[in-house]
N, C-alpha and C. Protein backbone atom coordinates (compact mmCIF):
# COMPACT_ATOMS: atom_id res chain seq x y z
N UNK A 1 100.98 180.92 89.58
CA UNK A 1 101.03 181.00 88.13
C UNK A 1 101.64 182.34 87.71
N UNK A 2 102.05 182.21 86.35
CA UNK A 2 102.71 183.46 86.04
C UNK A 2 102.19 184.01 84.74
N UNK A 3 100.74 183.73 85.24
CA UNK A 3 99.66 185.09 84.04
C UNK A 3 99.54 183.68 82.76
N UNK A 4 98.66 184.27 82.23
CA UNK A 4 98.19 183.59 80.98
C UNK A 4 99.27 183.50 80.03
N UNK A 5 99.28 182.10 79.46
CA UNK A 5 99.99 181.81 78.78
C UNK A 5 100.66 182.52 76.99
N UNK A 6 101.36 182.52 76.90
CA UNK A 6 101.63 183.08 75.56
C UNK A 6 101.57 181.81 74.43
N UNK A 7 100.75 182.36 73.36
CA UNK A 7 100.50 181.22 72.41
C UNK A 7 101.20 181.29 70.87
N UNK A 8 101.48 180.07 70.46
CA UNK A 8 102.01 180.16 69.03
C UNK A 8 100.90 179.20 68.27
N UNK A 9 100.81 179.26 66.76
CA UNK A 9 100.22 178.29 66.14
C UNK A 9 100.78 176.93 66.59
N UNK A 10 101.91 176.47 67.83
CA UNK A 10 101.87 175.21 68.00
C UNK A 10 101.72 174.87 69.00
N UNK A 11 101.47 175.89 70.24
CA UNK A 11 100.94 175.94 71.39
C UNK A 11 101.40 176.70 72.26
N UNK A 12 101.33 176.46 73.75
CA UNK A 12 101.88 177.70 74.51
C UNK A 12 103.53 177.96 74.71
N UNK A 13 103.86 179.07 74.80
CA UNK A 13 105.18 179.32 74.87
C UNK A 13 105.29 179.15 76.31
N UNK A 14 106.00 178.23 76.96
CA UNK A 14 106.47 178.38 78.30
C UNK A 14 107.68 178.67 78.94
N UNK A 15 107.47 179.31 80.17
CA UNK A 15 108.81 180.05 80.91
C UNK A 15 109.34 178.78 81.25
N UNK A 16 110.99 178.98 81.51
CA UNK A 16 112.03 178.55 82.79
C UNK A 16 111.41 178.14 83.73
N UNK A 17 110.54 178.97 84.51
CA UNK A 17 110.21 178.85 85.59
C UNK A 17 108.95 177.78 85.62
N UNK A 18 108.28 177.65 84.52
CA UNK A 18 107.53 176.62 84.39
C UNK A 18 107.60 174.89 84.54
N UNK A 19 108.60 175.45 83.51
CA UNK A 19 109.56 173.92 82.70
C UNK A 19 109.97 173.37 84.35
N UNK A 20 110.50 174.30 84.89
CA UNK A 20 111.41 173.98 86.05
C UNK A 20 110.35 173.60 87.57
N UNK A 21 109.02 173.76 87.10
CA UNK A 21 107.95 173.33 88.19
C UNK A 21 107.53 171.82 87.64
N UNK A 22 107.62 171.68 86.27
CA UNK A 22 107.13 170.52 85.82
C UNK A 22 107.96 169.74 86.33
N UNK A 23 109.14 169.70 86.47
CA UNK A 23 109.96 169.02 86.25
C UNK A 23 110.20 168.31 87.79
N UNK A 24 110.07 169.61 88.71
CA UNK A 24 110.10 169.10 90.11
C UNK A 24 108.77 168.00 90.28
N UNK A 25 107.39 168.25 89.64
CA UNK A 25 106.54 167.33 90.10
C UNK A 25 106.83 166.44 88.83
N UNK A 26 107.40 165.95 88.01
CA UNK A 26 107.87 164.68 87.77
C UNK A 26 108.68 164.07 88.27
N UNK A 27 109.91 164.71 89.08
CA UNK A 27 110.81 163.91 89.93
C UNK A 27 109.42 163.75 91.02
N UNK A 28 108.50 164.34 91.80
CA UNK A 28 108.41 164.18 92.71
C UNK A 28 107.34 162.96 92.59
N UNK A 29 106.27 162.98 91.45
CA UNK A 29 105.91 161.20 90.89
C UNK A 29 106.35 160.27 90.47
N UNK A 30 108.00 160.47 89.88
CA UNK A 30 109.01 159.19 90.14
C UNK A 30 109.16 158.92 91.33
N UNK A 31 109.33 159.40 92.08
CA UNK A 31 109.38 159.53 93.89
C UNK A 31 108.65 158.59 94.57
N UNK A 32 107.27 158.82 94.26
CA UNK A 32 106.02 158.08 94.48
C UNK A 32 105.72 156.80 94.08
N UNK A 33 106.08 156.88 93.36
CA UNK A 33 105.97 155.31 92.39
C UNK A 33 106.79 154.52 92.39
N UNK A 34 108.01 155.02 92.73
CA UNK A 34 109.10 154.21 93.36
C UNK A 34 108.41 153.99 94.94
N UNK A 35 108.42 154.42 95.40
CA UNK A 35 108.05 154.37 96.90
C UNK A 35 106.77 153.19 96.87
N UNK A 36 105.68 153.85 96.35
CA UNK A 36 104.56 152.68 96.55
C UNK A 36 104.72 151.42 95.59
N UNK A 37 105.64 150.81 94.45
CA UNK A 37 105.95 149.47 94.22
C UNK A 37 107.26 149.13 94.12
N UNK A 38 108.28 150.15 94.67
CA UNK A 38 109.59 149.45 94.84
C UNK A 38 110.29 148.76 93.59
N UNK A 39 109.89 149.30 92.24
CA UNK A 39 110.36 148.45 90.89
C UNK A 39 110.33 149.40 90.06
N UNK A 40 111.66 149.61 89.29
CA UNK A 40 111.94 150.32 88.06
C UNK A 40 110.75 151.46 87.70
N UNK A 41 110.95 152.25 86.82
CA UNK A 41 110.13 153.21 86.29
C UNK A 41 111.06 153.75 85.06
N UNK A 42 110.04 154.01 84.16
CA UNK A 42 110.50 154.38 82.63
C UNK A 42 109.72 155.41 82.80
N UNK A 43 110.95 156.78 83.04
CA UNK A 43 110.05 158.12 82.38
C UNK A 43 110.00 158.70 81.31
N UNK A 44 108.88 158.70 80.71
CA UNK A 44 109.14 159.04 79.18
C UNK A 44 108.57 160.18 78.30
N UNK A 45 109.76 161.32 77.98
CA UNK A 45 109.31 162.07 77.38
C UNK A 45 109.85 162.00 76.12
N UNK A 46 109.51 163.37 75.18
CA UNK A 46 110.07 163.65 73.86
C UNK A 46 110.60 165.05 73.80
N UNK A 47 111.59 165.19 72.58
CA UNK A 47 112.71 165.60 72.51
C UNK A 47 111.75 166.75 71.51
N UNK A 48 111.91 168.06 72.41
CA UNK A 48 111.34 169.07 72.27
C UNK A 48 111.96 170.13 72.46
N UNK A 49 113.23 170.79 71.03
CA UNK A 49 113.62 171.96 71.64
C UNK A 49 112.71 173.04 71.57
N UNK A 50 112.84 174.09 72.43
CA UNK A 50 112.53 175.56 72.25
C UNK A 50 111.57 175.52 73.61
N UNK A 51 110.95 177.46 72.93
CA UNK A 51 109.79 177.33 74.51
C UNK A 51 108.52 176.94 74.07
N UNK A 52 108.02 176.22 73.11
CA UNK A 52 106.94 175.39 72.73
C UNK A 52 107.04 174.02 73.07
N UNK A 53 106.27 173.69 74.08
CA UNK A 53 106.93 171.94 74.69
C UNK A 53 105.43 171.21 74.10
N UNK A 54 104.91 171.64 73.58
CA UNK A 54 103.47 170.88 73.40
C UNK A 54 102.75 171.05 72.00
N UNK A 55 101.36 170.18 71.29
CA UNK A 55 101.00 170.43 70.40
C UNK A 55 100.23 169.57 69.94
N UNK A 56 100.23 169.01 68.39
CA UNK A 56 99.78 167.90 68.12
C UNK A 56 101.17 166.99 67.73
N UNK A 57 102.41 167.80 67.27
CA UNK A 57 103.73 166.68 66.85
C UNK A 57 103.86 166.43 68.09
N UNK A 58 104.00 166.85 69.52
CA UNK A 58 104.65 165.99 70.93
C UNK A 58 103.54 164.94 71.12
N UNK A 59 102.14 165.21 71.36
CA UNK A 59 101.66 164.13 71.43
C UNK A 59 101.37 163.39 70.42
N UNK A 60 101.38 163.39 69.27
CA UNK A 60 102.19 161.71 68.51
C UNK A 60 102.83 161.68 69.16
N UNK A 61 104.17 162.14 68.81
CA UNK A 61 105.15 161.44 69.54
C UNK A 61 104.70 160.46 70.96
N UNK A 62 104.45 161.10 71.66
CA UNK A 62 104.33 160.25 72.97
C UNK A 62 103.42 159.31 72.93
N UNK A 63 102.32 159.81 71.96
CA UNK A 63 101.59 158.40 71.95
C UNK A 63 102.01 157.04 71.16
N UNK A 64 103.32 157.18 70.09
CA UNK A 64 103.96 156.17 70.15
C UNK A 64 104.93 155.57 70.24
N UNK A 65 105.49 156.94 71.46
CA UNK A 65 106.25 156.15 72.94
C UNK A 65 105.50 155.10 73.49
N UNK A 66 104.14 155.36 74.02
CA UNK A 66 103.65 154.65 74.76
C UNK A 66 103.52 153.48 74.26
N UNK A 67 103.02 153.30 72.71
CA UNK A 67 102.85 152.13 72.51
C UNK A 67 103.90 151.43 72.14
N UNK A 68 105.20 152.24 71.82
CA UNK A 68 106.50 151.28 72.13
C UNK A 68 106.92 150.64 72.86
N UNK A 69 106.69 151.60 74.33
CA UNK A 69 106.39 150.90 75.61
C UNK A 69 105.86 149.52 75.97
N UNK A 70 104.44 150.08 75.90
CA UNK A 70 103.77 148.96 75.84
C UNK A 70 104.29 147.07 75.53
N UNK A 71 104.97 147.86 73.78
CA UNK A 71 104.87 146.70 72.71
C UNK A 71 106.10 146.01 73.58
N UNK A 72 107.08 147.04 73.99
CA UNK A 72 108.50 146.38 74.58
C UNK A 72 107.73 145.16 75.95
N UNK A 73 107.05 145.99 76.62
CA UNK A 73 106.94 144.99 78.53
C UNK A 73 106.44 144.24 77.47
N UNK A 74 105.16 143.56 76.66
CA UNK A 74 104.39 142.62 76.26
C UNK A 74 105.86 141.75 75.88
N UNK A 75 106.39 142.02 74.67
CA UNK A 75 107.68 140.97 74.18
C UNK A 75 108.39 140.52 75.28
N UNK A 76 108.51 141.18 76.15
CA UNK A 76 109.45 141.10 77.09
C UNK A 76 108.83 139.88 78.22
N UNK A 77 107.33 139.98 78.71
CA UNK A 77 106.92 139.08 79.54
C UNK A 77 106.78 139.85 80.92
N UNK A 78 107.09 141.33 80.82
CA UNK A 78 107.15 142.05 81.88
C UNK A 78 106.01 143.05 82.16
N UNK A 79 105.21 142.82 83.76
CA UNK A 79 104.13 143.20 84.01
C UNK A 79 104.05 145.19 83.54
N UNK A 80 103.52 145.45 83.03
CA UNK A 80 103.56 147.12 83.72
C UNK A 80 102.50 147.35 84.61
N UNK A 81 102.78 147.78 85.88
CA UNK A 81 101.92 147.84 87.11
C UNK A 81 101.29 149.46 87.15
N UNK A 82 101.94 150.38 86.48
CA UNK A 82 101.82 151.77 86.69
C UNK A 82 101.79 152.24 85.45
N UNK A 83 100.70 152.74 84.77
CA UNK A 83 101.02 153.72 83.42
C UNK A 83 100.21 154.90 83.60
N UNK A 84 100.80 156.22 83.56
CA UNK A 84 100.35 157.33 83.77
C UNK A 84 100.85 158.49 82.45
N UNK A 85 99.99 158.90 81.59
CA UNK A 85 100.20 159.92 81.11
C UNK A 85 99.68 161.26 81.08
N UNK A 86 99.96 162.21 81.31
CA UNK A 86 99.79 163.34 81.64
C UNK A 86 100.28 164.43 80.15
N UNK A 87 99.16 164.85 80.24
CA UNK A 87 99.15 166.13 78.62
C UNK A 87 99.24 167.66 79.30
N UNK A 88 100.55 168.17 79.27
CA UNK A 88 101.01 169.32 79.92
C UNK A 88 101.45 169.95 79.08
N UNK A 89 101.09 171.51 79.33
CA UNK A 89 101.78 172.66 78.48
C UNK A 89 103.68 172.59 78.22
N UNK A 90 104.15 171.92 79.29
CA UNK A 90 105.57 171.89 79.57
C UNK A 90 105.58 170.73 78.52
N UNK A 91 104.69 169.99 77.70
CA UNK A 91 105.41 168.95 77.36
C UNK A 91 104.36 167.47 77.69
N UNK A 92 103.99 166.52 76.84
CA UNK A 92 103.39 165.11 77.08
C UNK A 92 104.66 164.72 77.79
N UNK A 93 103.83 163.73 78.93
CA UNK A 93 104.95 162.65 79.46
C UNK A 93 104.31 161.71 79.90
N UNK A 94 104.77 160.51 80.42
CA UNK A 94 104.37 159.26 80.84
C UNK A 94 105.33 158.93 81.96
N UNK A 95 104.47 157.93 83.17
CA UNK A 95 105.88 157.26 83.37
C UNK A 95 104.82 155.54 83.74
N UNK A 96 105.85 154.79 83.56
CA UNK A 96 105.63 153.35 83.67
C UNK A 96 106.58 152.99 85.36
N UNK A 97 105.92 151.82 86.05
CA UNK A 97 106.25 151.17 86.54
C UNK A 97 106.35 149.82 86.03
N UNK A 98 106.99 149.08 86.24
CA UNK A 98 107.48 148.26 85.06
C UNK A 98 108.03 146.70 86.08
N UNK A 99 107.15 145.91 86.32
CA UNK A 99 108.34 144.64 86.88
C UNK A 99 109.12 143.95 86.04
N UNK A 100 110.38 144.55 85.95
CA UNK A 100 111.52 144.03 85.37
C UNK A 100 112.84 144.25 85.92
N UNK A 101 113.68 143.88 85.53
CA UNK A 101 115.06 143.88 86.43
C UNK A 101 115.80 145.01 85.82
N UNK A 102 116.06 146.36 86.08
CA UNK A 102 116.43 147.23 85.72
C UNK A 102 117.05 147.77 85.22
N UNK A 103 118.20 146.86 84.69
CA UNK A 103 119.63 146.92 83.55
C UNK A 103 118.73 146.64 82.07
N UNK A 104 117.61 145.04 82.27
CA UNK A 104 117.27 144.72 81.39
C UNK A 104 116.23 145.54 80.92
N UNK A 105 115.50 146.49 81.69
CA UNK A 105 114.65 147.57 81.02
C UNK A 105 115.07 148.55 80.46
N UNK A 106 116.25 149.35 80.90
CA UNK A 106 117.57 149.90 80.23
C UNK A 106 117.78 149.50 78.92
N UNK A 107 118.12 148.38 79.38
CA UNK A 107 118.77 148.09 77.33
C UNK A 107 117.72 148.19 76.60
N UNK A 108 116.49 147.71 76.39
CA UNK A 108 115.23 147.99 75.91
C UNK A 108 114.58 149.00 75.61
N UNK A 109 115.03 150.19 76.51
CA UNK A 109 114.52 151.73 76.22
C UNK A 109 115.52 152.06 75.35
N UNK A 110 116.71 151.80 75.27
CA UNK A 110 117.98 152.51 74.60
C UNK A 110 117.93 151.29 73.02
N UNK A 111 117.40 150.05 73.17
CA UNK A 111 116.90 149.31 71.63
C UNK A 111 116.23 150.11 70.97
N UNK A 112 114.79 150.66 71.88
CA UNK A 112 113.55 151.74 71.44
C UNK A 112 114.24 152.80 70.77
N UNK A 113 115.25 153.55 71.87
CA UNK A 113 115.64 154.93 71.17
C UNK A 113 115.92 154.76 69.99
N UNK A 114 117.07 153.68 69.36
CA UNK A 114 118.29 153.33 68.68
C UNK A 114 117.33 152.85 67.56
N UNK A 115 116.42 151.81 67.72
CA UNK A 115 115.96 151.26 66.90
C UNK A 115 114.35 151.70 65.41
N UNK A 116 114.13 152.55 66.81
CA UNK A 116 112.22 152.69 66.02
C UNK A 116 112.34 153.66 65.65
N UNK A 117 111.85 153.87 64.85
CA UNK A 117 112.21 155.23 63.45
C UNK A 117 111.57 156.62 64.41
N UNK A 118 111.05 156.68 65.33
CA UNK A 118 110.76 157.89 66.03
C UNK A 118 111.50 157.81 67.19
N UNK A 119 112.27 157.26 67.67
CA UNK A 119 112.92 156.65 68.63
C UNK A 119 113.88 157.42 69.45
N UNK A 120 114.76 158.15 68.27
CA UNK A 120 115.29 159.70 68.82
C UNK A 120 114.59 160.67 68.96
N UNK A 121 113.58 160.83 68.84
CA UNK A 121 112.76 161.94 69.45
C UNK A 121 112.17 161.59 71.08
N UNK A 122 112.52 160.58 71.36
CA UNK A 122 111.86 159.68 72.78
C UNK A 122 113.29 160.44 73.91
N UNK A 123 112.83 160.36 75.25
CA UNK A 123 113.39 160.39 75.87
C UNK A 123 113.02 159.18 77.03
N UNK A 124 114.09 158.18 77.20
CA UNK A 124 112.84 157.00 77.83
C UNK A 124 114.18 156.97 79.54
N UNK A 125 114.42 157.27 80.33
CA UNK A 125 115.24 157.42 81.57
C UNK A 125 114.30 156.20 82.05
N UNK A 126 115.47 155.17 82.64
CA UNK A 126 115.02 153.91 83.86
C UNK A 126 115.88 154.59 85.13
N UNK A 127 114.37 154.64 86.19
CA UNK A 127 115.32 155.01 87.66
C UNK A 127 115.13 154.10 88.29
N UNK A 128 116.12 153.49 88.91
CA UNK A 128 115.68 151.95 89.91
C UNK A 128 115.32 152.28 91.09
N UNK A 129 114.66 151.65 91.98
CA UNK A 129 114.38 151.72 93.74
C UNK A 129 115.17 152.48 94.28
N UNK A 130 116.49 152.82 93.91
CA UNK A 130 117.60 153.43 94.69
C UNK A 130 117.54 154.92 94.03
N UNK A 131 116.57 154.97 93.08
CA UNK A 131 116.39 156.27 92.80
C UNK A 131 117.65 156.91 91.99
N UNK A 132 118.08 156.05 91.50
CA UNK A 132 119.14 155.87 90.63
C UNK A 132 118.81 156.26 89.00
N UNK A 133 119.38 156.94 88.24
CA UNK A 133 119.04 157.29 86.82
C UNK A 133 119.89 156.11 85.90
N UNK A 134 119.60 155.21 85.35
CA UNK A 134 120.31 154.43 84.26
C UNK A 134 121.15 155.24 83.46
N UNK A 135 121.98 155.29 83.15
CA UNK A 135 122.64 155.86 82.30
C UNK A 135 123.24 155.09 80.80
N UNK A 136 123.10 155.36 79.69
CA UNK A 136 123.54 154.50 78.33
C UNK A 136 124.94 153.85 78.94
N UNK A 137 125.92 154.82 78.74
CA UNK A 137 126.97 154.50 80.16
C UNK A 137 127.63 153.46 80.38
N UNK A 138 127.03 153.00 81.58
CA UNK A 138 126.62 152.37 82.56
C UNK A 138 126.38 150.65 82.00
N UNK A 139 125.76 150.78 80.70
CA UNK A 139 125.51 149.55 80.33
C UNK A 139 126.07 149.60 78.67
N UNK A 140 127.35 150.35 78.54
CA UNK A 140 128.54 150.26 77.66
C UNK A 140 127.61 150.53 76.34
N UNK A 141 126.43 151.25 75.91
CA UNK A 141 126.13 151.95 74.85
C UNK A 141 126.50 153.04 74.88
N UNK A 142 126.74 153.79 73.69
CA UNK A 142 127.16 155.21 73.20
C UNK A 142 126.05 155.99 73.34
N UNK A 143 127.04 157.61 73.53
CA UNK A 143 125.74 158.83 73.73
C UNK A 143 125.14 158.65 72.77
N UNK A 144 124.16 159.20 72.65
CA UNK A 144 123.07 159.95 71.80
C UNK A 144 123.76 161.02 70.63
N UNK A 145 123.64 160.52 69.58
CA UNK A 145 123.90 161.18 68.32
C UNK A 145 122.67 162.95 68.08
N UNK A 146 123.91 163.52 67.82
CA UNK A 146 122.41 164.83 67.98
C UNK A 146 121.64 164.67 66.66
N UNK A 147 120.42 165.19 66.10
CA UNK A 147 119.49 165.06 65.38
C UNK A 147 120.39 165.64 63.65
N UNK A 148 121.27 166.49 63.95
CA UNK A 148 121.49 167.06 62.72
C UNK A 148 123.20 166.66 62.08
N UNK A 149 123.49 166.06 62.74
CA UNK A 149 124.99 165.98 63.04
C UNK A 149 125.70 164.71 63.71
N UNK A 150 126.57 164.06 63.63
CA UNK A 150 127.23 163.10 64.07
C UNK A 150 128.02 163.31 65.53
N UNK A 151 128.05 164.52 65.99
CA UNK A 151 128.28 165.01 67.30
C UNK A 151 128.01 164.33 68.36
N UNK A 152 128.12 164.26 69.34
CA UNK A 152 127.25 163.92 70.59
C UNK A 152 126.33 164.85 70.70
N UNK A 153 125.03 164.64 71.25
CA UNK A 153 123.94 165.41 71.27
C UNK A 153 124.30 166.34 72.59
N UNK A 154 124.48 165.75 73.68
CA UNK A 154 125.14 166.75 74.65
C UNK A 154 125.98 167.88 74.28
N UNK A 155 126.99 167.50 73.46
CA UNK A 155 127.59 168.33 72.81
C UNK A 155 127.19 169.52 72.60
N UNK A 156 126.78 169.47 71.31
CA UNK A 156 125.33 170.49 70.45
C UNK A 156 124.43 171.20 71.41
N UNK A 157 124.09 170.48 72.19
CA UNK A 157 123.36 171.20 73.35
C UNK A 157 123.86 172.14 73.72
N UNK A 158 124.87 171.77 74.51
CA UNK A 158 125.57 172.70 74.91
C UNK A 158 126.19 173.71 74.38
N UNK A 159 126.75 173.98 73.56
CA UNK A 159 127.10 174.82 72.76
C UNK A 159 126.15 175.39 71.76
N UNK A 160 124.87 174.79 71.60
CA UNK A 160 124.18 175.44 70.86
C UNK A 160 124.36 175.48 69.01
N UNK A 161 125.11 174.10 68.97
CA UNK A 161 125.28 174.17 67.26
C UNK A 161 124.48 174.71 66.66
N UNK A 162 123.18 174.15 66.63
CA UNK A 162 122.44 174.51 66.16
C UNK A 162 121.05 175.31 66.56
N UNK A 163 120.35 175.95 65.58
CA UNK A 163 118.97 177.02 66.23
C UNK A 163 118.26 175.81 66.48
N UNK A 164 117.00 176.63 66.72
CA UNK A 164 116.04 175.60 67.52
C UNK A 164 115.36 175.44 66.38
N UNK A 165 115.00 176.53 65.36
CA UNK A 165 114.18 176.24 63.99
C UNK A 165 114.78 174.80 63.11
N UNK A 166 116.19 174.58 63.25
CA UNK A 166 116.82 173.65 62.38
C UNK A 166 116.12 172.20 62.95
N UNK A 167 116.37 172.50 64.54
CA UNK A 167 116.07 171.08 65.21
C UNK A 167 114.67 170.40 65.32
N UNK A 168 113.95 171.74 65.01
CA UNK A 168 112.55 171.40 64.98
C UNK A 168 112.01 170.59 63.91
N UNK A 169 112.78 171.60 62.26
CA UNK A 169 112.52 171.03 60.95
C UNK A 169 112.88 169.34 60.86
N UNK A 170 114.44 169.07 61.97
CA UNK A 170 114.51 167.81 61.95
C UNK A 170 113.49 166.86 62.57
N UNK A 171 113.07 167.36 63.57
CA UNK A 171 112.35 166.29 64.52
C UNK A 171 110.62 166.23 63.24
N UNK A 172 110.33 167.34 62.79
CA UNK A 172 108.91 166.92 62.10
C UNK A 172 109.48 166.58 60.59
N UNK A 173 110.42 166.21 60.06
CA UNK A 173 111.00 165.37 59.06
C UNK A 173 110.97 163.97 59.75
N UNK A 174 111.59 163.64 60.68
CA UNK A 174 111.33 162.58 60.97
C UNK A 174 110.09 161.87 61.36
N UNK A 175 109.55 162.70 61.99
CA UNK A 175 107.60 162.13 62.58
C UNK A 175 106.98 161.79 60.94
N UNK A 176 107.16 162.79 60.01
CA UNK A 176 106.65 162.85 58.64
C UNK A 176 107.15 161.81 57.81
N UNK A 177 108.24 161.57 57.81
CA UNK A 177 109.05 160.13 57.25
C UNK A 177 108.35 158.66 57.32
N UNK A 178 108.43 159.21 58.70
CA UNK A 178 107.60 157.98 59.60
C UNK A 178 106.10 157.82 59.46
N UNK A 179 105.16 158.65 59.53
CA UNK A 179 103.84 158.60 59.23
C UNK A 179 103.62 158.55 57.41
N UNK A 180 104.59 158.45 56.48
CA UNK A 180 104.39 158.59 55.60
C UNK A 180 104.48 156.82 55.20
N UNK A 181 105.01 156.39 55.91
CA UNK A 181 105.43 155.04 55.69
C UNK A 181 104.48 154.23 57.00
C-alpha cells in the first residue's frame, strides 16, 4: 500500500499506481472466469474522469449498469452464470459471465451504451474465451461520442479537450436528468 488514502468530499483520491493494480486484478478475474466457464464476460465499469474513481454518483451508476445488465440477459433468454460486483476505491465494477454467443452480447452492451439515458457513462467490454476484447469496430458500430462534444471520445482523451471539472459537470447532469425523470 501506499499510505492512507487522500480524501475529497467525493471520496478517495487515487494514485496511478493504484488504478494500475486494480486494473491488473480485473484482467486477472476476467482471466478466471473465462477459464472456469469458457463463455463471454461483460466487464462493466463507469466513466469516471479524474483521481476520484468512487462515491455515491459511480455507484448509481453501476448499480444501474447492473440492472441493465440484468434487464438485457432476461430479454435476451440468456443465462448469467457469474455476477460479481466489487465496491473499490479505484472505482465500482462488475463482471458477468453470460451464456450467450459473443458478437450477440456485443451488440447489446453497445444498444445499452447507445440507448439508456445513463448508458454513456457505462463502460460494458465483451471478452470471449479467446480472451479477446470486442471491439464497436469489429461489429461495424461507431466510436463513442465524447460527453461534451461531437468528437470521438478517444480523441478528447487524448488530447485532453477538455478539464476533468467540465466532464464531471457532464456526467452528474446526466445521472440528474435521468433521476429526475
Amino acid at each position: 500500500m501506499n499510505g492512507p488514502a487522500v480524501t475529497t468530499d467525493a471520496g478517495a483520491i487515487v494514485s496511478l499506481e493504484r488504478m494500475l493494480a486494480a486494473r491488473d486484478y480485473r484482467v486477472a478475474c476476467q482471466a478466471a472466469a473465462l477459464a472456469r466457464f469458457d463463455r463471454p464476460i461483460v466487464s462493466t465499469t463507469v466513466v469516471m474522469p479524474g483521481p476520484v474513481k468512487d462515491g455515491d454518483l459511480p455507484r448509481r451508476l453501476l448499480t444501474a449498469a447492473v440492472q441493465a445488465v440484468d434487464a438485457m440477459a432476461s430479454s435476451n433468454g440468456w443465462s448469467v452464470l457469474l455476477r460479481e460486483s466489487r465496491w473499490c476505491d479505484t472505482g465500482p465494477e462488475a463482471i458477468y459471465v453470460v451464456d450467450a454467443e459473443p458478437q450477440q452480447l456485443k451488440k447489446g452492451a453497445v444498444e445499452l451504451e447507445e440507448q439508456h439515458p445513463l448508458g454513456r457513462l457505462w463502460d460494458l467490454d465483451v471478452i470471449t474465451p479467446g480472451r479477446h476484447i470486442l471491439s464497436r469496430k469489429q461489429l461495424g458500430f461507431p466510436e463513442r461520442r465524447c460527453l461534451l462534444c461531437e468528437q470521438r471520445a478517444s480523441e478528447c482523451g487524448r488530447s485532453r479537450r477538455h478539464t476533468v471539472p467540465e466532464l464531471l459537470e457532464a456526467i452528474k447532469r446526466i445521472a440528474n436528468d435521468h433521476d429526475a425523470h
